[in-house]
Protein backbone atom coordinates (compact mmCIF):
# COMPACT_ATOMS: atom_id res chain seq x y z
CA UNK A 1 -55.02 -12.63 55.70
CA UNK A 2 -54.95 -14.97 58.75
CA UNK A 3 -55.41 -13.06 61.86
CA UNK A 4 -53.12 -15.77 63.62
CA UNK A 5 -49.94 -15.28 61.93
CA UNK A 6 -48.03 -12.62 63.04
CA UNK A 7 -47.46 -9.93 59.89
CA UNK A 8 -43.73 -8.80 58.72
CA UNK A 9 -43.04 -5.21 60.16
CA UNK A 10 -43.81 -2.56 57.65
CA UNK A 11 -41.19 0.42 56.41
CA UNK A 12 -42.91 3.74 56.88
CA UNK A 13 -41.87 7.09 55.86
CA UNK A 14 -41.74 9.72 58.79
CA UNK A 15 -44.86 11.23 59.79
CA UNK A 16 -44.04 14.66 58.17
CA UNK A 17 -43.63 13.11 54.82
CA UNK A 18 -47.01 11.41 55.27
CA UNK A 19 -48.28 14.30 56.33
CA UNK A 20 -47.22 16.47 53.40
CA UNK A 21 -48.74 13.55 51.05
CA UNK A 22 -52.03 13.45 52.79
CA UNK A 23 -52.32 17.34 51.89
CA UNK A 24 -51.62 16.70 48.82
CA UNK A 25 -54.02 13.92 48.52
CA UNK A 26 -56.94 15.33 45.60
CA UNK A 27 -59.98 14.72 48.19
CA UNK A 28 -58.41 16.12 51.18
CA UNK A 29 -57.07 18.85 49.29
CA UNK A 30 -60.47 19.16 47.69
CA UNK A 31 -62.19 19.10 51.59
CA UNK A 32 -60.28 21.91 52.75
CA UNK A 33 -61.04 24.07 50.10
CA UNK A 34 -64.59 23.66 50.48
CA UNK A 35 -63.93 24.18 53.96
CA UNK A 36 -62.38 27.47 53.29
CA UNK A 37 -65.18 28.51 50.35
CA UNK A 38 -68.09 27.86 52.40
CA UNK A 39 -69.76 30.78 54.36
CA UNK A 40 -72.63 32.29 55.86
CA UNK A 41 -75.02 31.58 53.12
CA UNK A 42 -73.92 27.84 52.59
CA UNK A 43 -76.71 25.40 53.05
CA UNK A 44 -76.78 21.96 53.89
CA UNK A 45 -79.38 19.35 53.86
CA UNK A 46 -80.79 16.88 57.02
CA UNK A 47 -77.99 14.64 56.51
CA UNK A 48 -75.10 17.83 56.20
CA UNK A 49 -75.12 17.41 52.35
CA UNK A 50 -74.80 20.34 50.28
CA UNK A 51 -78.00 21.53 48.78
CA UNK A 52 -78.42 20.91 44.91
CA UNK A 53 -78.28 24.65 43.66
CA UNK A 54 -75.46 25.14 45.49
CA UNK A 55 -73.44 22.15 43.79
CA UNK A 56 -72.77 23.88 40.85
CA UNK A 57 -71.04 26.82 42.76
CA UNK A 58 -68.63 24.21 44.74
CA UNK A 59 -67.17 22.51 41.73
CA UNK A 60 -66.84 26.31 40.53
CA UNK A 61 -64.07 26.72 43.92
CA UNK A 62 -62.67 23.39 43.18
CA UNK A 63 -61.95 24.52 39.50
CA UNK A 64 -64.40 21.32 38.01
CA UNK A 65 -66.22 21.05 35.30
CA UNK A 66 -67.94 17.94 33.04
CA UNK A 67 -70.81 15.54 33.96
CA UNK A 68 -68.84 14.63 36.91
CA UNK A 69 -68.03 17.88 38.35
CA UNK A 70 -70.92 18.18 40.59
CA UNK A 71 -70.65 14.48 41.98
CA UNK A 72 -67.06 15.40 42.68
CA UNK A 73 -67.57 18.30 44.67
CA UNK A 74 -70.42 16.32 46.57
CA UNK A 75 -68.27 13.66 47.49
CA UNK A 76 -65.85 16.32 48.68
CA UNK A 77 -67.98 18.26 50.75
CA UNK A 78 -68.68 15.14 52.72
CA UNK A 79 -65.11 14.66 53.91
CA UNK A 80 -65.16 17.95 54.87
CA UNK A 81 -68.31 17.31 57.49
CA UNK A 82 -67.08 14.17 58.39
CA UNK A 83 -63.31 15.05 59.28
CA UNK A 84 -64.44 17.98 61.15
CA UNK A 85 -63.49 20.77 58.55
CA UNK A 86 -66.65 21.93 58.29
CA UNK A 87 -69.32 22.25 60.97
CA UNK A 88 -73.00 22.25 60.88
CA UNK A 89 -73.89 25.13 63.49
CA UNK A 90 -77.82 25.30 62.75
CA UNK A 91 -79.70 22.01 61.42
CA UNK A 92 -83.29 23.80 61.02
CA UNK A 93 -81.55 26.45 58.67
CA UNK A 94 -78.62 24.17 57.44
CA UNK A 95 -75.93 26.89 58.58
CA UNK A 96 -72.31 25.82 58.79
CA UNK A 97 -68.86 27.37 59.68
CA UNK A 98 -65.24 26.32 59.54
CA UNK A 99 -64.89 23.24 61.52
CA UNK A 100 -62.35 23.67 64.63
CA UNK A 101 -60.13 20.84 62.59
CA UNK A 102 -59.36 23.50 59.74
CA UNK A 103 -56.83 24.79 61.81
CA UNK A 104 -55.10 21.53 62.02
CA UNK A 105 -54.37 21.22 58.16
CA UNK A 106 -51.94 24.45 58.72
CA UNK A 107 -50.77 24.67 62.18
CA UNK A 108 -51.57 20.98 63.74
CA UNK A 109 -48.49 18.54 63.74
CA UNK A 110 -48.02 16.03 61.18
CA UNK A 111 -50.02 13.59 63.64
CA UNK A 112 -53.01 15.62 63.93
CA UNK A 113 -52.52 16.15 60.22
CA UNK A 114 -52.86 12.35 59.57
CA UNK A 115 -55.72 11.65 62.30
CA UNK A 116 -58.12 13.68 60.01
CA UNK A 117 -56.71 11.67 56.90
CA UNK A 118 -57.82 8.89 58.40
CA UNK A 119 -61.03 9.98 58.86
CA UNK A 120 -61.37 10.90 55.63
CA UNK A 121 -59.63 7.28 54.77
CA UNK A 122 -62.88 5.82 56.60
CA UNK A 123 -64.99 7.72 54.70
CA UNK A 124 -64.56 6.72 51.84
CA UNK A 125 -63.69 2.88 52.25
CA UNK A 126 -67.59 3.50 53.65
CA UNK A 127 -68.90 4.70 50.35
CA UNK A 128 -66.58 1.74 48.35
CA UNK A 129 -68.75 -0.82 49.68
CA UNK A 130 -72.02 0.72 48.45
CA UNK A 131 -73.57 -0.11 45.40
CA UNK A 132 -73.42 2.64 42.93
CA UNK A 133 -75.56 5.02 42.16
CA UNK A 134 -77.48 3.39 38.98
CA UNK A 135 -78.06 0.27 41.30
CA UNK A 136 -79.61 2.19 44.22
CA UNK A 137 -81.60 4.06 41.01
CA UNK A 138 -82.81 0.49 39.73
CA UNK A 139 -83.76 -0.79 43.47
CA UNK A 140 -86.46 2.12 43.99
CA UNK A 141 -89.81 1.05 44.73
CA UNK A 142 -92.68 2.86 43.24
CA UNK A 143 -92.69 4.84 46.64
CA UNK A 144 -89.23 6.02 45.86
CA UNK A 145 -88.05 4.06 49.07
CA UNK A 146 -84.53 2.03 47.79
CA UNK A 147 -86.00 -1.97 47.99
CA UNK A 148 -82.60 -3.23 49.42
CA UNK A 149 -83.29 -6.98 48.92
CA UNK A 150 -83.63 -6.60 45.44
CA UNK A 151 -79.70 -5.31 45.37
CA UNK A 152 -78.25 -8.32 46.45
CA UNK A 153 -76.34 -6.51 48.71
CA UNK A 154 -74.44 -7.35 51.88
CA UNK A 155 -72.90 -4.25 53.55
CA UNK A 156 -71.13 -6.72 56.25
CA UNK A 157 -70.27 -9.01 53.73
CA UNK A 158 -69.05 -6.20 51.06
CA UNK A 159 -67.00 -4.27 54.30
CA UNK A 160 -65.18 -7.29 54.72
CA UNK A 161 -64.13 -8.31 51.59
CA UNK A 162 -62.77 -5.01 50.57
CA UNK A 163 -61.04 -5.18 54.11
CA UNK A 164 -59.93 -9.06 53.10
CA UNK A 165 -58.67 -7.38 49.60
CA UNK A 166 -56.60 -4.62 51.29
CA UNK A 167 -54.97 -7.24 54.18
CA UNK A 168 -53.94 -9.31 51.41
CA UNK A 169 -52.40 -6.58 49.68
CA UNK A 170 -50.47 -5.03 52.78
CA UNK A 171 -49.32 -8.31 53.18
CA UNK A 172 -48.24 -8.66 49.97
CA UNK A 173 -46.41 -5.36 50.23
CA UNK A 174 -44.68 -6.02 53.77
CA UNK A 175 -43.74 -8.93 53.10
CA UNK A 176 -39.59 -10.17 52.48
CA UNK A 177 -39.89 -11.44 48.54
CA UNK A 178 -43.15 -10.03 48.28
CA UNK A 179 -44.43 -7.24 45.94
CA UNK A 180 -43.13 -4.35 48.04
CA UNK A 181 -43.18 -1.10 45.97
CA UNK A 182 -44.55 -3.28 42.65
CA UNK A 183 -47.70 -2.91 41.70
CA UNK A 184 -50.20 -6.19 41.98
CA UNK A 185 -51.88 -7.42 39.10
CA UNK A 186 -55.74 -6.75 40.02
CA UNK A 187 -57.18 -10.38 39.24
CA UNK A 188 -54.28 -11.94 41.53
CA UNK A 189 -56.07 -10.02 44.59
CA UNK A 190 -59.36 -11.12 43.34
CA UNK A 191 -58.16 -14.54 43.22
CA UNK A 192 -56.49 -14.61 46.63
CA UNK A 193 -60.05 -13.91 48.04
CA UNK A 194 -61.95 -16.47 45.46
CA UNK A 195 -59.66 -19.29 45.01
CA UNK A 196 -59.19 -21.72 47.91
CA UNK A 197 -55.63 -22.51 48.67
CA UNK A 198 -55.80 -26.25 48.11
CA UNK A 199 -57.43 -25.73 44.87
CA UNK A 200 -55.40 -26.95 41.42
CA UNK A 201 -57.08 -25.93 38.41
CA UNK A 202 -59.38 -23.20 39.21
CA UNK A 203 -63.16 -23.83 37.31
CA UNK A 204 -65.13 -22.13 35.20
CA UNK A 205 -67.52 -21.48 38.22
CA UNK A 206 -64.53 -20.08 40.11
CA UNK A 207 -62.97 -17.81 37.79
CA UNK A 208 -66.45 -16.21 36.89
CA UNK A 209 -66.58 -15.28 40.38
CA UNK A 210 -62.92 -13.95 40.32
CA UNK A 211 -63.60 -12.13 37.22
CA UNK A 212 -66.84 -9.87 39.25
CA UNK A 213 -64.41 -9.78 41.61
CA UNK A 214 -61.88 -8.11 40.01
CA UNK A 215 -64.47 -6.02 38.24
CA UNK A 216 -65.62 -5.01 41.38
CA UNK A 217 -62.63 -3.88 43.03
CA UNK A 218 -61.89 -1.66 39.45
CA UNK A 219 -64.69 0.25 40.85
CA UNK A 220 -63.60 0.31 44.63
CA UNK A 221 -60.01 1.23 43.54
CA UNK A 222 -61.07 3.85 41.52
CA UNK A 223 -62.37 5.50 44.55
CA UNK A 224 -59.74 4.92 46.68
CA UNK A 225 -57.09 6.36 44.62
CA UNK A 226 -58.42 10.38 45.30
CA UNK A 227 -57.67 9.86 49.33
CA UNK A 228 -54.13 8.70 48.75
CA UNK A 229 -54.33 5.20 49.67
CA UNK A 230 -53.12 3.59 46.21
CA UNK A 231 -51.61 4.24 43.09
CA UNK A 232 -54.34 2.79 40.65
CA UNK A 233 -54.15 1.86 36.85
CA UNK A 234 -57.47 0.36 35.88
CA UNK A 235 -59.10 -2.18 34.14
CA UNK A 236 -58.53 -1.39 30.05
CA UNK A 237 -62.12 -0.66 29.18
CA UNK A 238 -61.79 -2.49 25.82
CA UNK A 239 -61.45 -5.50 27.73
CA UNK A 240 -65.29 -5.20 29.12
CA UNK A 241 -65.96 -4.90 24.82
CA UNK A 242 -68.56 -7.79 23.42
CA UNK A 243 -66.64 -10.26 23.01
CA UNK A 244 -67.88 -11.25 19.63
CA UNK A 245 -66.41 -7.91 18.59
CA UNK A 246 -63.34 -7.80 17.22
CA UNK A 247 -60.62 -5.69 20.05
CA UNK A 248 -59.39 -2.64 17.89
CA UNK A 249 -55.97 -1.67 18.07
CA UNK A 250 -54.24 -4.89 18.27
CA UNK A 251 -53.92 -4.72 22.20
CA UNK A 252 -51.51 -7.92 23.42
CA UNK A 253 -54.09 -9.69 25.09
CA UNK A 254 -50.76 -10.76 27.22
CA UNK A 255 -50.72 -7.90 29.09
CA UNK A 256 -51.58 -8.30 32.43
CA UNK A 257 -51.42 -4.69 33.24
CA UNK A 258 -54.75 -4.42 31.16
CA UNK A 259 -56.66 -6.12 33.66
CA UNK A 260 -55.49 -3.52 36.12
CA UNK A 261 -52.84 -2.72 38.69
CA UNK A 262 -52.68 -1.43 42.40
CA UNK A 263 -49.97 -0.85 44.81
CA UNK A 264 -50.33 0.87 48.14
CA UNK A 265 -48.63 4.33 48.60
CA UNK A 266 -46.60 4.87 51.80
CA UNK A 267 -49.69 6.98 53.15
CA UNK A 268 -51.86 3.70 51.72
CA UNK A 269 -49.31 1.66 54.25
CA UNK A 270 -49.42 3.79 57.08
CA UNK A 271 -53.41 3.82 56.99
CA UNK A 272 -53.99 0.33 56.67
CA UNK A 273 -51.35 -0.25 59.92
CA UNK A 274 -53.58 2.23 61.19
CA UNK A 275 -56.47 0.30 60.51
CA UNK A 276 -54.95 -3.49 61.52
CA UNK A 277 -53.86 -1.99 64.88
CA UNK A 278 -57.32 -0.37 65.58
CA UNK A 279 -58.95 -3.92 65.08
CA UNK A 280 -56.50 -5.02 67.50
CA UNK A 281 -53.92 -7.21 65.29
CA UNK A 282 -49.96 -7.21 65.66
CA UNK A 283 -48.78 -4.47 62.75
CA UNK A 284 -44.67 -4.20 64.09
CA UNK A 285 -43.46 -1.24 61.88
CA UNK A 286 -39.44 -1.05 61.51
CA UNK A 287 -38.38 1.04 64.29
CA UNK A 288 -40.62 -0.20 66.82
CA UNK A 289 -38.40 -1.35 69.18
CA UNK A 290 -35.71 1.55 68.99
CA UNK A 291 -36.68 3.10 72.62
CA UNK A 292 -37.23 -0.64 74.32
CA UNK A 293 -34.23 -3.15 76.09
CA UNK A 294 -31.79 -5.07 74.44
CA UNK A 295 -34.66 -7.79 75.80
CA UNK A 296 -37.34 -6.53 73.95
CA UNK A 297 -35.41 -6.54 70.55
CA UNK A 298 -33.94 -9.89 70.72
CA UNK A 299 -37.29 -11.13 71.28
CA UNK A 300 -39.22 -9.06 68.79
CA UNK A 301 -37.08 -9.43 65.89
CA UNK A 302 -37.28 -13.19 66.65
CA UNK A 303 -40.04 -13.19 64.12
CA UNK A 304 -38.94 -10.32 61.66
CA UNK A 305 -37.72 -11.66 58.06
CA UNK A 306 -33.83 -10.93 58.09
CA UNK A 307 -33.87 -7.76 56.17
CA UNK A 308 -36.00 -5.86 58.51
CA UNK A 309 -34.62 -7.43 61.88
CA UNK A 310 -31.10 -6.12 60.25
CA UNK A 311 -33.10 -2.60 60.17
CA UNK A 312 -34.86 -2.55 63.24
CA UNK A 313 -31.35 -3.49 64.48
CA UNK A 314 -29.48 -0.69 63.15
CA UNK A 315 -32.28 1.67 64.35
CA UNK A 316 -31.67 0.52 67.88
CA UNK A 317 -28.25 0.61 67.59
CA UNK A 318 -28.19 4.39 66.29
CA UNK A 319 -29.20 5.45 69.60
CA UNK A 320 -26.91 3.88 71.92
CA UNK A 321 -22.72 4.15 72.60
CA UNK A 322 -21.38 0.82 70.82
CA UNK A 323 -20.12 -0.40 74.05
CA UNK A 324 -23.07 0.34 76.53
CA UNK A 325 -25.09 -1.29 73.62
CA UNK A 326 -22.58 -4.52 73.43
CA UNK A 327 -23.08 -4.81 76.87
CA UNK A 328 -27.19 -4.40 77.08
CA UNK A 329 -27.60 -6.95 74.43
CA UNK A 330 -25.25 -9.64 75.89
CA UNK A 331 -27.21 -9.40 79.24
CA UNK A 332 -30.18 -9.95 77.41
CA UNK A 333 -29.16 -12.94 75.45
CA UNK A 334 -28.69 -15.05 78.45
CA UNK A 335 -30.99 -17.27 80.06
CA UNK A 336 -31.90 -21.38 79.65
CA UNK A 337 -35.04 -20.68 78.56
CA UNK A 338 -36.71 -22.30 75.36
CA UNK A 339 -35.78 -18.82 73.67
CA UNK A 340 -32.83 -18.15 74.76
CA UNK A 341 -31.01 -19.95 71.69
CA UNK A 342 -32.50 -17.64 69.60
CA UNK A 343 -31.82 -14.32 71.71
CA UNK A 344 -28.14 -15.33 71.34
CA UNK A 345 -28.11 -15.72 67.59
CA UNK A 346 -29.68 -12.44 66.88
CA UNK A 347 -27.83 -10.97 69.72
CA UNK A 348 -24.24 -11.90 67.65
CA UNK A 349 -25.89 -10.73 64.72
CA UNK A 350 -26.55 -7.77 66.34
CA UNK A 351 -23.31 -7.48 67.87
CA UNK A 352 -21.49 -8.02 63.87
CA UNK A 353 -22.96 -4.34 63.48
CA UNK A 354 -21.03 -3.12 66.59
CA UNK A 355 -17.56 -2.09 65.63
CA UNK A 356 -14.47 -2.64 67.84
CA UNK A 357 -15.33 0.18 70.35
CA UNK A 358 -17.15 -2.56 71.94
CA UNK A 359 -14.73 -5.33 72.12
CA UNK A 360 -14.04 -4.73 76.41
CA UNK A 361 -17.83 -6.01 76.93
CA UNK A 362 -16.34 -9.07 74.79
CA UNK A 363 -13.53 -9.74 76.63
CA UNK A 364 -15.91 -9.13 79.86
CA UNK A 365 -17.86 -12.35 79.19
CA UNK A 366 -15.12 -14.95 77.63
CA UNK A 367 -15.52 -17.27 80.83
CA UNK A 368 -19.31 -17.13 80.72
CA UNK A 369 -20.06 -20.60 80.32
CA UNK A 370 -23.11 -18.96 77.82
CA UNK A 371 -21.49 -16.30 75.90
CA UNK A 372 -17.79 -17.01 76.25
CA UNK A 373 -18.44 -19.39 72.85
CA UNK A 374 -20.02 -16.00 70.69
CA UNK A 375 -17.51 -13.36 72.52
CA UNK A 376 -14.75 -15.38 71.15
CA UNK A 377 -16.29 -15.75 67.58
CA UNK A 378 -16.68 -11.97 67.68
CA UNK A 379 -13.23 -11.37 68.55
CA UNK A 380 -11.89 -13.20 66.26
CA UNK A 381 -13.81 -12.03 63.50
CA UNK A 382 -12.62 -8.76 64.13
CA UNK A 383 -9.37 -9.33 64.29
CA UNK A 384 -8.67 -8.78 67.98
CA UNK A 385 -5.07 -10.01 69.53
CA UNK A 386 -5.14 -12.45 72.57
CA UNK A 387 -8.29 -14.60 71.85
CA UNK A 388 -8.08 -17.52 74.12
CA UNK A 389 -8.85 -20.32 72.25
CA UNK A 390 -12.29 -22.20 73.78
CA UNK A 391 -12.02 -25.69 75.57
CA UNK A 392 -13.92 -28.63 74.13
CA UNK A 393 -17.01 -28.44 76.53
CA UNK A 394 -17.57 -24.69 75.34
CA UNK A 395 -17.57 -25.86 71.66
CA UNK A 396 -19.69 -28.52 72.12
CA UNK A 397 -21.70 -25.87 74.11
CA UNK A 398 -22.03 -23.42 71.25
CA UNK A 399 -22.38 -26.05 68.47
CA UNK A 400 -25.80 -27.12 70.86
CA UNK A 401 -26.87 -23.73 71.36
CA UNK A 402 -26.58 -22.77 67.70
CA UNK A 403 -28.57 -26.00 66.28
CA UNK A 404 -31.23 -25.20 69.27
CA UNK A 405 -31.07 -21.97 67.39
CA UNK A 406 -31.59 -22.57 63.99
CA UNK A 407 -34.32 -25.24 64.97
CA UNK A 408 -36.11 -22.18 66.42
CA UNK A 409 -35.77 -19.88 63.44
CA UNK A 410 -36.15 -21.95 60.28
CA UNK A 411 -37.26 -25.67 61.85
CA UNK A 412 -36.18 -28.59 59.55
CA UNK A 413 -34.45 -26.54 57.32
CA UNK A 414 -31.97 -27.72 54.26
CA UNK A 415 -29.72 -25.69 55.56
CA UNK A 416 -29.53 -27.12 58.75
CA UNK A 417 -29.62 -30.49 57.46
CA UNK A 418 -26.60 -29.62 55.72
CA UNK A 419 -24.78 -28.38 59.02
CA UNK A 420 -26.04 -31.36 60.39
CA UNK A 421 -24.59 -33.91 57.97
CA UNK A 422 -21.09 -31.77 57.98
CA UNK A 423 -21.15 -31.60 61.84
CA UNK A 424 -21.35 -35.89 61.91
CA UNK A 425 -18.67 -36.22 59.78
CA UNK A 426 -16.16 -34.02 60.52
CA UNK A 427 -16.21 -35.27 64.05
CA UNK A 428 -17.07 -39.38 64.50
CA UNK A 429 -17.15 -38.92 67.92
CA UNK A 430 -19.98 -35.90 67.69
CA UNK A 431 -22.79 -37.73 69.43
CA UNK A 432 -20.91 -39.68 72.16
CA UNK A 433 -19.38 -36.26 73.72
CA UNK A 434 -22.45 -34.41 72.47
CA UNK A 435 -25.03 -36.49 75.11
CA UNK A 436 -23.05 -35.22 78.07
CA UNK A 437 -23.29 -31.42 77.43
CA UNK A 438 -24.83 -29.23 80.07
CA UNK A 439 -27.44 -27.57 78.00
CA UNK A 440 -31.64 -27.29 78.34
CA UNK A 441 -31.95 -28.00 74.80
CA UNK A 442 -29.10 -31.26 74.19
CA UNK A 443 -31.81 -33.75 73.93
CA UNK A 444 -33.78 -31.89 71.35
CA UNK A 445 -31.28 -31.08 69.23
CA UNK A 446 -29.58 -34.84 69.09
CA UNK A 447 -33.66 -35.61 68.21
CA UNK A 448 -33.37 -33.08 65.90
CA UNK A 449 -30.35 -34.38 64.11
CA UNK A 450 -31.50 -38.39 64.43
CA UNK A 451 -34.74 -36.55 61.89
CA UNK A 452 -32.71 -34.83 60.12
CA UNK A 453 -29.42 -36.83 58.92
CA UNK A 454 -30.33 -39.07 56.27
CA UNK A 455 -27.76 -41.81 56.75
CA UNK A 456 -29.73 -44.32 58.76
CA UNK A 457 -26.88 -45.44 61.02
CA UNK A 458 -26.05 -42.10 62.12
CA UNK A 459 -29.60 -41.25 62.68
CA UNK A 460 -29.70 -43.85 64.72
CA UNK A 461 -26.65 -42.95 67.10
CA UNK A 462 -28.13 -39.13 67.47
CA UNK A 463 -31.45 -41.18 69.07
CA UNK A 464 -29.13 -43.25 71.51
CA UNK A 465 -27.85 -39.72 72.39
CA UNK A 466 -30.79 -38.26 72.17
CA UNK A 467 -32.37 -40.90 74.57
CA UNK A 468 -28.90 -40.77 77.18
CA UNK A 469 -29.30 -36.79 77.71
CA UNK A 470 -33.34 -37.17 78.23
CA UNK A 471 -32.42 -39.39 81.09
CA UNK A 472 -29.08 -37.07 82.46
CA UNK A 473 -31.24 -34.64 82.48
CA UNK A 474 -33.99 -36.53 84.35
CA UNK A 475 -36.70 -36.03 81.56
């Protein structure tokens, strides 16, 4: 994920509804009972682990059993110290007591709630960069000190691929044609971290690596899943069978769920936001902008794919009378500014939301020389009476200002060749009226349209206009 590009704004759920699925996550859930079981005889170790004889009576208050039972309740127990639900009150005896955030879980508010989620998020991305335990077993020295070198094992390098994995897959998820709530096939996240962008045909050499990949984040995944973050269907373990041995059950080797599947929950998307804004990146989430000007929603949504500026839109809208919010957003789509173009497209896009309570701020501005062009396209689009039709210099105006537009929002678009091309020859005239209109952006659009139109005499006569304005204008 670049850290450059700005990301799409994210969807989230309300913070109760997160809240209510962090406590329902298994490992928090799991914490707090721990946190509740423990008491005066609980002991804990140097580093606040439980000690060993007292596993067995943990997984007992979590309701556990099997081989992993006692692993489980370990792993538990250490979200509980580190989130603050439990408390080590005496190290030389290894006392502890209900931490002060216990309380939190029952009578905080959903944001304290999800600050000790988090933690417990951190946690364990932590312990999904560490090599497992039969690794760490194998790397013992005769001394029983863990020979680190021989693991081949970079914790800054292993932080920040699972961090690389999880950007990709938020971005995926965000994204406008992206995956959204679909789940992601697990070797296409491998691959977006393996595979270099320019590469065709991936070699043997490359998808080896993709393949450890992908078996690598089956492990990491598989830990993640308990503390909410994804939803998590692993790798089918028939698929890590010899290969010289025949697969049993005549599995469709075309399935690419067998090679696993992840998708973040909302809680998954709310920490990871959490996480991108904390390392000091741009994470918009839809709604954002709901409290801020008319100013600072034109220019926000400037980026936002069209579905969520439409959202964030209605969101700001929901909170405002239709016509004090006709007339904020029309003061903040003026200017001659390089942006301004843009702040009055999205501002009549906003404005098509608005119904006809707010048609006085229309008629307010119809001889503004920069909004009387979109007040009148409002108007008549709703169906008011007594729309003055607009003289030639204001449609020459608005036909600029909506090419400067476009330009802005989609560059060299087909789309705007094909407005281009229509504009030319509906009017032959276009380019030896357009020259002379007062706007900041005439000479870059006629450039724009010389590029763009791909009949070479025309292109030609949108330079020559191009090249007159430049020098009206002084440039």
């Amino acid at each position: 994920m670049s850290e450059s590009s700005p990301l799409p704004p994210v969807r989230l759920t309300s913070e109760a509804e997160l809240a209510r699925d962090a406590l329902a996550t298994p490992l928090l859930s799991r914490a707090a009972r721990l946190a509740r079981w423990a008491g005066p005889d609980t002991r804990v170790g140097a580093g606040g682990e439980l000690v060993e004889e007292q596993l067995p009576g943990a997984a007992d208050a979590l309701g556990l059993t099997g081989d992993d039972a006692a692993a489980t309740a370990s792993e538990a127990w250490r979200v509980a110290v580190d989130t603050g639900l439990v408390e080590i009150v005496d190290e030389e005896e290894g006392a502890v007591a209900a931490g002060a955030d216990l309380a939190l879980l029952t009578s905080g508010a959903p944001q304290d709630v999800l600050a000790v989620w988090l933690t417990a998020l951190e946690t364990v991305l932590a312990d999904a960069s560490v090599p497992d335990l039969d690794e760490l077993v194998d790397a013992m020295d005769g001394g029983g000190e863990i020979d680190f070198s021989s693991l081949d094992w970079d914790p800054e390098a292993e932080s920040e691929f699972l961090d690389g994995v999880l950007g990709n897959l938020y971005l995926l998820t965000v994204s406008e044609g992206g995956a959204g709530e679909s789940p992601v096939p697990l070797p296409a996240l491998a691959a977006s971290m393996i595979v270099p962008d320019d590469m065709g045909e991936p070699t043997n050499d490359v998808l080896e690596q993709v393949s450890d990949a992908m078996m690598r984040l089956d492990d990491q995944f598989r830990l993640l899943e308990p503390v909410g973050l994804v939803d998590f269907q692993p790798v089918d373990e028939t698929l890590m069978a010899d290969t010289d041995e025949e697969s049993s059950g005549g599995a469709d080797e075309a399935d690419v769920s067998r090679y696993g599947m992840v998708r973040l929950t909302p809680l998954g998307l709310y920490g990871l936001r959490a996480r991108l804004l904390e390392s000091g990146l741009s994470a918009p989430a839809v709604g954002d902008l709901a409290d801020k000007g008319a100013d600072a929603l034109l220019d926000g949504t400037a980026a936002f794919p069209p579905t969520a500026a439409r959202a964030e839109t209605e969101q700001w809208l929901a909170r405002r009378e239709p016509l004090a919010a006709a007339r904020e957003l029309l003061a903040a789509a003026r200017g001659g500014d390089a942006g301004a173009p843009l702040r009055r497209l999205h501002c009549q896009q906003a404005l098509s939301l608005v119904g006809l309570e707010a048609e006085p701020a229309l008629r307010e501005v119809l001889d503004d020389a920069e909004l009387g062009g979109l007040a009148r396209v409002w108007l008549s689009e709703h169906g008011a009476a007594d729309v003055p039709p607009p003289s030639e210099a204001m449609i020459f105006w608005l036909t600029i200002d909506t090419i400067a537009a476009q330009l802005a929002a989609e560059g060299n678009s087909a789309e705007l060749q094909g407005l281009v091309e229509g504009l030319a020859q509906q009017h032959g005239s276009f380019f030896a009226a357009a020259w002379r209109v007062d706007h900041p952006a005439t000479p870059d659009v006629l450039e724009a349209m010389g590029r763009l139109h791909p009949d070479k005499k025309v292109a030609k006569e949108a330079r020559k206009a191009a090249f007159k304005a430049r020098s009206q204008q002084g440039g």
